[in-house]
C-alpha atoms as a PDB file:
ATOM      1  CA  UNK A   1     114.020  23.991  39.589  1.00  0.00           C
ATOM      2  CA  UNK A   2     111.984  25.667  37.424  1.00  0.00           C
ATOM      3  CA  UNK A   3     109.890  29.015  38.564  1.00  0.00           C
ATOM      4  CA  UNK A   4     106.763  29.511  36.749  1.00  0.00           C
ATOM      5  CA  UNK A   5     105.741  33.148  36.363  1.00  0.00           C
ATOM      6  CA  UNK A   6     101.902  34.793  37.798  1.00  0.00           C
ATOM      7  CA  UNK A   7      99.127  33.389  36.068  1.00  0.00           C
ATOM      8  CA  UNK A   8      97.148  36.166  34.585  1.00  0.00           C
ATOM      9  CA  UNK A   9      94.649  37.313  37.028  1.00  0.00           C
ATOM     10  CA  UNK A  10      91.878  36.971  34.258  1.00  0.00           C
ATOM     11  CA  UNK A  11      92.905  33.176  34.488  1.00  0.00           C
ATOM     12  CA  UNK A  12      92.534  33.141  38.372  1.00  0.00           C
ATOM     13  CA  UNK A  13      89.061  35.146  38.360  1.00  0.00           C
ATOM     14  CA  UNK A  14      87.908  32.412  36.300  1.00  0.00           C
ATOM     15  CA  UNK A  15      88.776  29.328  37.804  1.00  0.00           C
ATOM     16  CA  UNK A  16      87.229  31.006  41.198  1.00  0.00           C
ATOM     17  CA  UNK A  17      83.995  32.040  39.545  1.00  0.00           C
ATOM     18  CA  UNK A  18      83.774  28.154  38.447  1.00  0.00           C
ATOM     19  CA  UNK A  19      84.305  26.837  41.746  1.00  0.00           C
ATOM     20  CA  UNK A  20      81.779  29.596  43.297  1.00  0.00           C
ATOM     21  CA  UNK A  21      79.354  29.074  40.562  1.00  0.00           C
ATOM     22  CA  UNK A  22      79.467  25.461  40.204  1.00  0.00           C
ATOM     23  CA  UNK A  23      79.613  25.109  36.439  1.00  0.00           C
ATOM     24  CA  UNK A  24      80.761  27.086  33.230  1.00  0.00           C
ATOM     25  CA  UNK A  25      77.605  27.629  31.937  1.00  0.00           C
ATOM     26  CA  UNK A  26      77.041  29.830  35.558  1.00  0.00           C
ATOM     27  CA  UNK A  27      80.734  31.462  35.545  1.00  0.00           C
ATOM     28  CA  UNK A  28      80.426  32.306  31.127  1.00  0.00           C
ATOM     29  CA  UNK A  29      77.035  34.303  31.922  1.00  0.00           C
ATOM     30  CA  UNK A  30      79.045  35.801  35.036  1.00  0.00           C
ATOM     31  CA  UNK A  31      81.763  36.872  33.344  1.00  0.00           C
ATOM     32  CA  UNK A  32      80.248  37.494  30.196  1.00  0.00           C
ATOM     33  CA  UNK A  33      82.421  34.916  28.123  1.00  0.00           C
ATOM     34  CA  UNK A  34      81.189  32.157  25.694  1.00  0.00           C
ATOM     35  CA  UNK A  35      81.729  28.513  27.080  1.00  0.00           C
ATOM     36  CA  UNK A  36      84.218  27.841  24.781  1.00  0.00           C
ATOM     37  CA  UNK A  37      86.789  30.860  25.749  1.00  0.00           C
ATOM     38  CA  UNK A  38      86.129  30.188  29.398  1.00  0.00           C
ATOM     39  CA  UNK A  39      87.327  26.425  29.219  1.00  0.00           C
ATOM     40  CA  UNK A  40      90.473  27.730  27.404  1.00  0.00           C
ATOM     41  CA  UNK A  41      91.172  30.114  30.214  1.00  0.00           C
ATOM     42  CA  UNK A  42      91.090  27.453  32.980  1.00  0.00           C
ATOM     43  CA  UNK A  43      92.963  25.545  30.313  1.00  0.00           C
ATOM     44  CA  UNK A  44      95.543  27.813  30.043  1.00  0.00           C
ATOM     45  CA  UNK A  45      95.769  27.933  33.786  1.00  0.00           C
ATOM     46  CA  UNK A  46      96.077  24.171  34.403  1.00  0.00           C
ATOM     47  CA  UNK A  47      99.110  24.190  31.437  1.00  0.00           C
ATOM     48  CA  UNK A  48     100.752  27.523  33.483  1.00  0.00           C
ATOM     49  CA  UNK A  49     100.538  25.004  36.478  1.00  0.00           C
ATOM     50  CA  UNK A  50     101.274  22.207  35.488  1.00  0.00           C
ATOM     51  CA  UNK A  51      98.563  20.247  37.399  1.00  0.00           C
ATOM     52  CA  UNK A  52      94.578  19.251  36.705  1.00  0.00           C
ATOM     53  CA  UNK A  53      92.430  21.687  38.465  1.00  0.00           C
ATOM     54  CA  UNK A  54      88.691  20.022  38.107  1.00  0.00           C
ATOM     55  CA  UNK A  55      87.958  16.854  36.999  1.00  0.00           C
ATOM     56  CA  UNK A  56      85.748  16.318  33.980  1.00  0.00           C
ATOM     57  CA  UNK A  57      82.719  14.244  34.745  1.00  0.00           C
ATOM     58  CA  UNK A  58      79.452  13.550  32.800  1.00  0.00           C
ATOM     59  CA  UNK A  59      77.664  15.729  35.211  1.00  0.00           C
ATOM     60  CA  UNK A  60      79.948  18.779  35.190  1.00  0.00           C
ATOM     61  CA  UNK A  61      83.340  19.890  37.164  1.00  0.00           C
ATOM     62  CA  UNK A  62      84.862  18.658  40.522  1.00  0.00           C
ATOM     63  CA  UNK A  63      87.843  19.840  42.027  1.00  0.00           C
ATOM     64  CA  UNK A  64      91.057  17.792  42.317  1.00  0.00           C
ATOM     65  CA  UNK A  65      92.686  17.823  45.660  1.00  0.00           C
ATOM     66  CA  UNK A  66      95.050  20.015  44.132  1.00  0.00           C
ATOM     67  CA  UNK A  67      92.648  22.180  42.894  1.00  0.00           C
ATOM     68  CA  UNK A  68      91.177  22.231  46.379  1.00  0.00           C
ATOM     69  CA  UNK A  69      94.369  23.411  47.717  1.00  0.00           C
ATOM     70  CA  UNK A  70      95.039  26.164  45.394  1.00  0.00           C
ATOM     71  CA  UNK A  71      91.563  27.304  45.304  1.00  0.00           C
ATOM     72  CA  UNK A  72      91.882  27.843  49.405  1.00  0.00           C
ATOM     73  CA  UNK A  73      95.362  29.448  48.780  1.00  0.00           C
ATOM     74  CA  UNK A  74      94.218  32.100  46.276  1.00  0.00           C
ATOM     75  CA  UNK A  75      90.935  33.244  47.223  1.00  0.00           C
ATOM     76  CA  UNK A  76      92.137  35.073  50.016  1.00  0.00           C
ATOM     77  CA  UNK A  77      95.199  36.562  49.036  1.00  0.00           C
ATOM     78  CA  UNK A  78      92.988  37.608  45.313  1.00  0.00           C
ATOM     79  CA  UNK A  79      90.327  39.650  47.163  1.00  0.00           C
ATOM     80  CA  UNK A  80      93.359  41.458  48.661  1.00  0.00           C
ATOM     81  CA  UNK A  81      94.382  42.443  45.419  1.00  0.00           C
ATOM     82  CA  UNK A  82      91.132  43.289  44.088  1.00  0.00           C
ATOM     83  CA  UNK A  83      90.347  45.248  47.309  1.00  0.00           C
ATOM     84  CA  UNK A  84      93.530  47.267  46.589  1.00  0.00           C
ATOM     85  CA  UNK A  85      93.066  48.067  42.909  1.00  0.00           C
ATOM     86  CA  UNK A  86      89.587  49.273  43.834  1.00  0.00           C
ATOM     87  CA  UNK A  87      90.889  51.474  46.407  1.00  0.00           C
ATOM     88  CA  UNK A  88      93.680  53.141  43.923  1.00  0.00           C
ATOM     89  CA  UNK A  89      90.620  52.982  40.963  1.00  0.00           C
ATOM     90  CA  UNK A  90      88.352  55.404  43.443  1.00  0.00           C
ATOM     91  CA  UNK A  91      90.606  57.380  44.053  1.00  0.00           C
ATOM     92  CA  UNK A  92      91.450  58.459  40.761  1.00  0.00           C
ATOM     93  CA  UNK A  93      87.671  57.971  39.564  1.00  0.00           C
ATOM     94  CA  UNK A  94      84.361  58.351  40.388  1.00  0.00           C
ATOM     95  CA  UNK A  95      83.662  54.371  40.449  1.00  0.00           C
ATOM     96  CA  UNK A  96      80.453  53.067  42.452  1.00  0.00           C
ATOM     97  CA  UNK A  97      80.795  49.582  42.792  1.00  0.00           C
ATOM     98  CA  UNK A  98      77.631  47.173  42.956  1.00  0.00           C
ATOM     99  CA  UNK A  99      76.604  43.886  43.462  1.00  0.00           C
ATOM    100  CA  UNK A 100      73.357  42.121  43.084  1.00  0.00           C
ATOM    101  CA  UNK A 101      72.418  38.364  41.333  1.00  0.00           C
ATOM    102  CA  UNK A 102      73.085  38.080  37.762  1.00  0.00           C
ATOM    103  CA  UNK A 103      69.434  37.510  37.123  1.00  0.00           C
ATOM    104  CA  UNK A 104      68.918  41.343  38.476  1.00  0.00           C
ATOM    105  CA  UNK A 105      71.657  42.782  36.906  1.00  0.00           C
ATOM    106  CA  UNK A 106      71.017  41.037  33.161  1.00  0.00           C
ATOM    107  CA  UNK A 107      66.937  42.144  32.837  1.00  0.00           C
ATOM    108  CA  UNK A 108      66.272  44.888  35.162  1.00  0.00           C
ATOM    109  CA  UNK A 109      69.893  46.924  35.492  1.00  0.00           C
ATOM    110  CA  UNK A 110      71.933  46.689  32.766  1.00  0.00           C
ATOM    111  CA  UNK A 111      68.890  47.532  30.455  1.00  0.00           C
ATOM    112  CA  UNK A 112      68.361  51.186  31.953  1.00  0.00           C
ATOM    113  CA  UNK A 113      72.006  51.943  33.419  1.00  0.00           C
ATOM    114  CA  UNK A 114      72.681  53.854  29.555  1.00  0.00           C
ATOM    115  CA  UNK A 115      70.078  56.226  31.435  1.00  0.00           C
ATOM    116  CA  UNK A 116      72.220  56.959  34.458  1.00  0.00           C
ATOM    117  CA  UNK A 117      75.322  56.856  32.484  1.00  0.00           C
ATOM    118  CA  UNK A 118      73.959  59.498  30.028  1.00  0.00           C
ATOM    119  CA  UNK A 119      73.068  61.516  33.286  1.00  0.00           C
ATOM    120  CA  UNK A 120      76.611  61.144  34.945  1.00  0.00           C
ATOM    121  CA  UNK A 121      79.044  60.496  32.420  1.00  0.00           C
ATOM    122  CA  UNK A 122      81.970  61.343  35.203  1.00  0.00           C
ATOM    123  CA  UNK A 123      80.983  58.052  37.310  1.00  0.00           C
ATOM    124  CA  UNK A 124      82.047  54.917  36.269  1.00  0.00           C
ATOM    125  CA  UNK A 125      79.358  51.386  37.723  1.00  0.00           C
ATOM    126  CA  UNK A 126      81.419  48.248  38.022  1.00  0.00           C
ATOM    127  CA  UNK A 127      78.675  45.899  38.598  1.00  0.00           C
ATOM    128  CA  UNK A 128      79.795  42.709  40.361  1.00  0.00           C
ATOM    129  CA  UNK A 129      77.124  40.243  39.424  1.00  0.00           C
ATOM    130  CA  UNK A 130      76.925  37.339  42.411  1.00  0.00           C
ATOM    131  CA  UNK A 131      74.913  35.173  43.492  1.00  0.00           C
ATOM    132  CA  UNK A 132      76.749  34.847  47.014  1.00  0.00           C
ATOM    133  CA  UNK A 133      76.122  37.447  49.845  1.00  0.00           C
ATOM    134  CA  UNK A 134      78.747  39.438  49.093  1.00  0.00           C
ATOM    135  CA  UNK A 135      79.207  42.293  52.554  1.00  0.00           C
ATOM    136  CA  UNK A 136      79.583  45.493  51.560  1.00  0.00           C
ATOM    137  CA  UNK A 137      82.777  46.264  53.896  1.00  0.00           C
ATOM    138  CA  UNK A 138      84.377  43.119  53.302  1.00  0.00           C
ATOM    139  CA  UNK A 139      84.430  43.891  49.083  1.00  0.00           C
ATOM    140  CA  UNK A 140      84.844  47.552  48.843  1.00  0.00           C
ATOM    141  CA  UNK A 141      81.858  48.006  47.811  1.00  0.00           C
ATOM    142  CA  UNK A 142      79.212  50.653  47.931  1.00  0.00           C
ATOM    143  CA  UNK A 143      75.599  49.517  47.256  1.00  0.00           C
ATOM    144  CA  UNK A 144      73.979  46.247  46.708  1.00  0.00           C
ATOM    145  CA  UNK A 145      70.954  44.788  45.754  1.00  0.00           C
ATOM    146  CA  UNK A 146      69.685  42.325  47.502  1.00  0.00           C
ATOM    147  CA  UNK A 147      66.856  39.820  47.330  1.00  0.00           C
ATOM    148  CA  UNK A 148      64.913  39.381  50.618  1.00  0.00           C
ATOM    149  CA  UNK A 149      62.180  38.927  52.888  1.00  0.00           C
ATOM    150  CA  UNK A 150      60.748  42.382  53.229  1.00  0.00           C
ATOM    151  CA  UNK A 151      60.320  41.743  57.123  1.00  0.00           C
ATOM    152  CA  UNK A 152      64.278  41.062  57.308  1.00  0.00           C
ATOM    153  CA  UNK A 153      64.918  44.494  56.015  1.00  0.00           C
ATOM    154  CA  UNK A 154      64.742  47.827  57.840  1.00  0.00           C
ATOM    155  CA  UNK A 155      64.078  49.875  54.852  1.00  0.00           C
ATOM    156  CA  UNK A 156      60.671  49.842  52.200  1.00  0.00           C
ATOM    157  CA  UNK A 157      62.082  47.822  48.894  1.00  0.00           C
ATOM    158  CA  UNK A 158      63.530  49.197  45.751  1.00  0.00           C
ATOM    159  CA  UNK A 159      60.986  47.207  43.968  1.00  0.00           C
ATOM    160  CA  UNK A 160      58.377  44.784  45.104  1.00  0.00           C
ATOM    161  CA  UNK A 161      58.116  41.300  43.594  1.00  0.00           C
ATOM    162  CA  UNK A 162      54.865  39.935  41.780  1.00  0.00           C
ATOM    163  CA  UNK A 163      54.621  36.600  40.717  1.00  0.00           C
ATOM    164  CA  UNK A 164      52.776  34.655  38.226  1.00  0.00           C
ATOM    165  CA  UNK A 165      53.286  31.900  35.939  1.00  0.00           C
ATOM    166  CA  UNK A 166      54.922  32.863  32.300  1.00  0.00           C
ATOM    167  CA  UNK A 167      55.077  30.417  29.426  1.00  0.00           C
ATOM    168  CA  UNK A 168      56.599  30.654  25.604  1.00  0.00           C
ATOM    169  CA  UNK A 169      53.260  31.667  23.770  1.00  0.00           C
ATOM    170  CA  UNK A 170      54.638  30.169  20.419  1.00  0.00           C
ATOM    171  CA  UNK A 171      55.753  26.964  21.731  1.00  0.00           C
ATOM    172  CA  UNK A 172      52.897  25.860  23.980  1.00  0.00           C
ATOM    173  CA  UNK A 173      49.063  26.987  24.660  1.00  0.00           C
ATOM    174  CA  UNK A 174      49.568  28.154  28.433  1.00  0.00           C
ATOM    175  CA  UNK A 175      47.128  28.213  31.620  1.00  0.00           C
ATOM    176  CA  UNK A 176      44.431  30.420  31.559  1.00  0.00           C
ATOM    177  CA  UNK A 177      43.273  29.684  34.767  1.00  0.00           C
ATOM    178  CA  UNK A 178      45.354  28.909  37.931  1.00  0.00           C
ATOM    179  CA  UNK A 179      44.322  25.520  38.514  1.00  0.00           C
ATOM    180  CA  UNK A 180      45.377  24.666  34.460  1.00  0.00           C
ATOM    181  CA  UNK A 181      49.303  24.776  35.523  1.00  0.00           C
ATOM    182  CA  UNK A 182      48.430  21.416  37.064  1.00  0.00           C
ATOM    183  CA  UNK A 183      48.633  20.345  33.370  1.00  0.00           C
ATOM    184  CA  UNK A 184      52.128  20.744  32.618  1.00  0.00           C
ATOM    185  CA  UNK A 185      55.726  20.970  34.011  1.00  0.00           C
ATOM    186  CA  UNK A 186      56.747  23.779  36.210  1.00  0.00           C
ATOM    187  CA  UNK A 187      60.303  24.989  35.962  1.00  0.00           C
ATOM    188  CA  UNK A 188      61.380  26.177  39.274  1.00  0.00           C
ATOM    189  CA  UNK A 189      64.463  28.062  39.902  1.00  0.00           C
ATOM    190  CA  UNK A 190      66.377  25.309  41.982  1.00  0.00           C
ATOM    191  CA  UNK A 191      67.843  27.600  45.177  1.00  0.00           C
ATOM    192  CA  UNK A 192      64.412  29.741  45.062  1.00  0.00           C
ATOM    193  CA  UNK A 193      62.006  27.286  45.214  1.00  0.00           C
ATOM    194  CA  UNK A 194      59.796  29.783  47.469  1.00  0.00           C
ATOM    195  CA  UNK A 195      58.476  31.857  44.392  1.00  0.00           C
ATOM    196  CA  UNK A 196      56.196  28.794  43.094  1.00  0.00           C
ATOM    197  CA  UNK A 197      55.274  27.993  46.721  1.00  0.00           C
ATOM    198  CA  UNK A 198      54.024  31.300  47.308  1.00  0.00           C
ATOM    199  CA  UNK A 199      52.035  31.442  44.147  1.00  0.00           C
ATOM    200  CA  UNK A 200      50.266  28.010  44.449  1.00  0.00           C
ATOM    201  CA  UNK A 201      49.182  28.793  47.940  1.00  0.00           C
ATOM    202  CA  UNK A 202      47.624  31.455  47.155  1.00  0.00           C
ATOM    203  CA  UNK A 203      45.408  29.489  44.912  1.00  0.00           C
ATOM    204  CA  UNK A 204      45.058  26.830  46.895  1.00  0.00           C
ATOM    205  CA  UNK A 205      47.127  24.268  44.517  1.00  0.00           C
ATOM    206  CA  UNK A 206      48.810  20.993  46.036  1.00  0.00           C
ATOM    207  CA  UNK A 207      52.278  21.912  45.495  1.00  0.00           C
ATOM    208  CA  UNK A 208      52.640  17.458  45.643  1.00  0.00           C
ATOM    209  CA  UNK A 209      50.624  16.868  42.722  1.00  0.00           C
ATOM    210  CA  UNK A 210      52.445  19.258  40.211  1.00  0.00           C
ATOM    211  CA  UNK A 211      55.093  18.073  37.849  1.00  0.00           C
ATOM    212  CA  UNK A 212      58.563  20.203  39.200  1.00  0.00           C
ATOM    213  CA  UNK A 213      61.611  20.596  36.844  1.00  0.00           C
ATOM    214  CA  UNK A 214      64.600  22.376  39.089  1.00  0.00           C
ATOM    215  CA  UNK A 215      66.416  24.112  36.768  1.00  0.00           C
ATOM    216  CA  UNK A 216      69.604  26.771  36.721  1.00  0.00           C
ATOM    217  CA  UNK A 217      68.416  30.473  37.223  1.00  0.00           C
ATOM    218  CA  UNK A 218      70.240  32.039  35.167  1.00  0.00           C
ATOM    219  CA  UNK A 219      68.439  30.007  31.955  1.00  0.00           C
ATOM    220  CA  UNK A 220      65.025  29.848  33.849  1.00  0.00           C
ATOM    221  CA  UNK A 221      63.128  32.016  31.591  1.00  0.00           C
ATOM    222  CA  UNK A 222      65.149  30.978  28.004  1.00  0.00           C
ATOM    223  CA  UNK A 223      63.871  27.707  28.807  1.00  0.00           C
ATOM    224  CA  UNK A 224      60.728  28.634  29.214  1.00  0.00           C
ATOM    225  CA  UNK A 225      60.564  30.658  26.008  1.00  0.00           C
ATOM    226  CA  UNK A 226      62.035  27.719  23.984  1.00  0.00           C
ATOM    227  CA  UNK A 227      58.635  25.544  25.088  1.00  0.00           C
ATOM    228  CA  UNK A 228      60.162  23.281  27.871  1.00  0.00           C
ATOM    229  CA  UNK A 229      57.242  24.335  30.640  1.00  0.00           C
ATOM    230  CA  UNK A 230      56.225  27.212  32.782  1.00  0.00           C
ATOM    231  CA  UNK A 231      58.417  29.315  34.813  1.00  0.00           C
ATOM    232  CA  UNK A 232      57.808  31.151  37.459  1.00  0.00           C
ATOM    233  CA  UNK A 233      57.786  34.776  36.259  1.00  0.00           C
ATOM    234  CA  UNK A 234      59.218  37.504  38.537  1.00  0.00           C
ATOM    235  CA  UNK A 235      57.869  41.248  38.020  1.00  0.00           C
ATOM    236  CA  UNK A 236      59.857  43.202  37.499  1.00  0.00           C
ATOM    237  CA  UNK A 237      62.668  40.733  35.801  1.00  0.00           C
ATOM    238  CA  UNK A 238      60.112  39.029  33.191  1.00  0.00           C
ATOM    239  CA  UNK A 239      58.646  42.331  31.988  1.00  0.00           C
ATOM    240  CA  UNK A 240      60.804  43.372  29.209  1.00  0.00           C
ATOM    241  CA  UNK A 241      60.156  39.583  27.744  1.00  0.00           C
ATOM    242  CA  UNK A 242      56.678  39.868  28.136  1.00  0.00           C
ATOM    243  CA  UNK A 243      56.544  43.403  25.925  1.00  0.00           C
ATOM    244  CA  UNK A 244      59.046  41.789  23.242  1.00  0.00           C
ATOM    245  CA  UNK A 245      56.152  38.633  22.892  1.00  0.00           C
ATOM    246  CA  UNK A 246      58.757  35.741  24.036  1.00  0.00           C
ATOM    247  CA  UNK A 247      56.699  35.269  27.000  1.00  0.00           C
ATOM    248  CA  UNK A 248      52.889  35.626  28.333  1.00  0.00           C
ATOM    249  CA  UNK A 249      51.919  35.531  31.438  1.00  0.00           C
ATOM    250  CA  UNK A 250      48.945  35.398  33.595  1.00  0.00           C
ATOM    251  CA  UNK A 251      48.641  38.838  34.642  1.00  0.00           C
ATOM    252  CA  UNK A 252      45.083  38.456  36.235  1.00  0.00           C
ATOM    253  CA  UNK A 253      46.708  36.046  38.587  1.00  0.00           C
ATOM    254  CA  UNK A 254      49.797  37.464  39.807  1.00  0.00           C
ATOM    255  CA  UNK A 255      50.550  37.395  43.447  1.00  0.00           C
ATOM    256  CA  UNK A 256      52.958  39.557  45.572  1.00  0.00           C
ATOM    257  CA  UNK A 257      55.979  38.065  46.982  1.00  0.00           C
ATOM    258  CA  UNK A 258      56.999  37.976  50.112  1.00  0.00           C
ATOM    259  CA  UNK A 259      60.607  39.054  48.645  1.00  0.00           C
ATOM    260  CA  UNK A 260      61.738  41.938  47.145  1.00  0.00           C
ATOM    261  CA  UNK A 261      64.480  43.133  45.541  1.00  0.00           C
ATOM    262  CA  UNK A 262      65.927  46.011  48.744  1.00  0.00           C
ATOM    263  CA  UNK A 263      68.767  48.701  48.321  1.00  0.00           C
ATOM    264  CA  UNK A 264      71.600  48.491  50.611  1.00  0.00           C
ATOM    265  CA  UNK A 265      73.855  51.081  50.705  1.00  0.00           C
ATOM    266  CA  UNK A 266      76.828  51.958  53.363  1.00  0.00           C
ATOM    267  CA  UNK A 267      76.611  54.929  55.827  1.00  0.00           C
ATOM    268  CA  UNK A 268      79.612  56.829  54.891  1.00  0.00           C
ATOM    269  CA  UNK A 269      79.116  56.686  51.042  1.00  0.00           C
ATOM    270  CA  UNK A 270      80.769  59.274  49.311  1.00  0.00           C
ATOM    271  CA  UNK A 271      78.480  61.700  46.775  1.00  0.00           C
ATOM    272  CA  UNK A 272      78.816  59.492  43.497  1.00  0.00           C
ATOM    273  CA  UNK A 273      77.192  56.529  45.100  1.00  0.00           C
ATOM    274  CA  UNK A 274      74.503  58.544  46.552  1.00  0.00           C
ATOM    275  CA  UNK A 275      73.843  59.696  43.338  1.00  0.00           C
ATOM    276  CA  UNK A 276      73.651  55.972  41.599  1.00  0.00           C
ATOM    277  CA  UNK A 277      71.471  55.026  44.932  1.00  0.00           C
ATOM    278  CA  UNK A 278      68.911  58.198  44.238  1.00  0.00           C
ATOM    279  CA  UNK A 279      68.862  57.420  40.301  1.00  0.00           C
ATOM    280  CA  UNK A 280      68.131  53.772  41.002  1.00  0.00           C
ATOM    281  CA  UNK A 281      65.001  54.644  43.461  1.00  0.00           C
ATOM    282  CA  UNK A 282      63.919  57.150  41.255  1.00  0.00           C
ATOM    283  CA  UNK A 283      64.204  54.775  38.091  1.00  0.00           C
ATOM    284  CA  UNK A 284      62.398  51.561  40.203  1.00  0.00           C
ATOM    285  CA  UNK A 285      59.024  54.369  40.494  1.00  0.00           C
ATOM    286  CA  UNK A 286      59.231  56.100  37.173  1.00  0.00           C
ATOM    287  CA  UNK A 287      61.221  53.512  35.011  1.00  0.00           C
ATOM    288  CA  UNK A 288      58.956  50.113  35.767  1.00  0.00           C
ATOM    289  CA  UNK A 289      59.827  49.123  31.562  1.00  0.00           C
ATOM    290  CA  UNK A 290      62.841  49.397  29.477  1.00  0.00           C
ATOM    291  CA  UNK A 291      60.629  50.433  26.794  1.00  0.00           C
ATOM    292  CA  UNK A 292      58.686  53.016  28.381  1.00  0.00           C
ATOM    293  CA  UNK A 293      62.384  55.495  27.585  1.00  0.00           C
ATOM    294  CA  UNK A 294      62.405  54.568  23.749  1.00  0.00           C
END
């Protein structure tokens, strides 16, 4: 019989980020691969196995039974491994590790961390970008942020959520008054349906007599840009769009969320995540644009 050697773990974090995820397109913007190299990688992992992990359908990926099976077989015994490198890592470094949703840690996080980075060059932020509720003691991690109901946390948020409607200005000629999104299709983020709600209601709009267009998160507001209809825009994650002219908004009309984006942080965190945690508070109140440091 013939014993197959360890897949590279690369190979495994990908195929488990596809399952999680749901599609490439979710796991390449994870990950921060092109399409393209991410199919080779679970390519390369079906030929080191020698069996068909997903099947290829019309309308995306679904899991073999043997997939199935090794997906249940690896997750558990992976986070082990991860949990254990992390512990060796932070010991030997000053790494804060923190999670939030992709959509947070692409516009509002990754844009400004140069900042903290600049300030602290002896700590090391491995973000893990999620869109699962990933627990702090169960991951080894130190902070998160989290989007929630502001009356479900115990603490005042890192940064409050307006809403609005945003639009590409040089593909279409948007609303200019609420009741003028009735006119055209609204793209609405397809597990956070809540932000449009909120916004209509407070205008008094039939939510059942708009045109809806559920569409992935993660390309919510590049499909808006590119002309296909009017997103929901999030403040603070639509502002650096809004300054470069890809989107307008109706800033007259905005409406605070319910939701906001809270910092969670563990009890016993050591100094170099209280330091990340005091930087990102201070950087939510002095820091609301990107551009406002150039």
């Amino acid at each position: 019989m013939q014993v197959r050697g360890l897949p590279p773990i690369q190979s495994l974090d990908a195929f488990i980020s596809v399952v999680r995820l749901g599609s490439l397109a979710a796991a390449s913007e994870e990950l921060h691969l092109s399409v393209p190299a991410l199919s080779r990688r679970i390519a390369r992992l079906e030929a080191d196995l020698g069996i068909s992990l997903f099947e290829r359908r019309p309308r995306g990926l679904v899991l073999t039974p043997a997939g199935e099976s090794y997906h249940a077989k690896i997750v558990p015994a992976l986070k082990l491994l991860h949990v254990a490198h992390a512990g060796i890592s932070k010991e030997r470094r000053h790494i804060v590790r923190l999670t939030t949703i992709p959509a947070f840690a692409n516009r509002w996080l990754l844009p400004r961390l140069h900042r903290f980075s600049a300030m602290h060059p002896e700590i090391e932020v491995d973000i893990i970008a999620s869109t699962s509720l990933e627990r702090l003691d169960d991951q080894d991690l130190d902070l998160a942020i989290r989007l929630a109901r502001d009356d479900a946390m115990p603490e005042p948020p890192l940064l409050p959520i307006h809403v609005s409607p945003v639009w590409g200005p040089a593909r279409i000629q948007g609303p200019s008054v609420p009741s003028d999104v009735l006119k055209h299709v609204l793209l609405d983020p397809d597990h956070r349906p809540e932000f449009w709600r909120e916004w209509l209601a407070a205008y008094r709009l039939d939510p059942h007599v708009v045109q809806m267009r559920p569409v992935d998160p993660l390309v919510l507001y590049e499909l808006t840009a590119s002309g296909a209809g009017v997103g929901i825009g999030l403040d603070p994650l639509v502002s650096d769009l809004v300054d470069q002219g890809r989107l307008a908004t109706m800033s007259a009309y905005r409406v605070r969320s319910s939701r906001s984006f809270h910092l969670v942080q563990k009890p016993d965190s050591g100094l170099a995540p209280r330091r990340l945690a005091a930087w990102l508070q201070e950087e939510a109140v002095s820091r609301s644009r990107p551009s406002q440091s150039n």
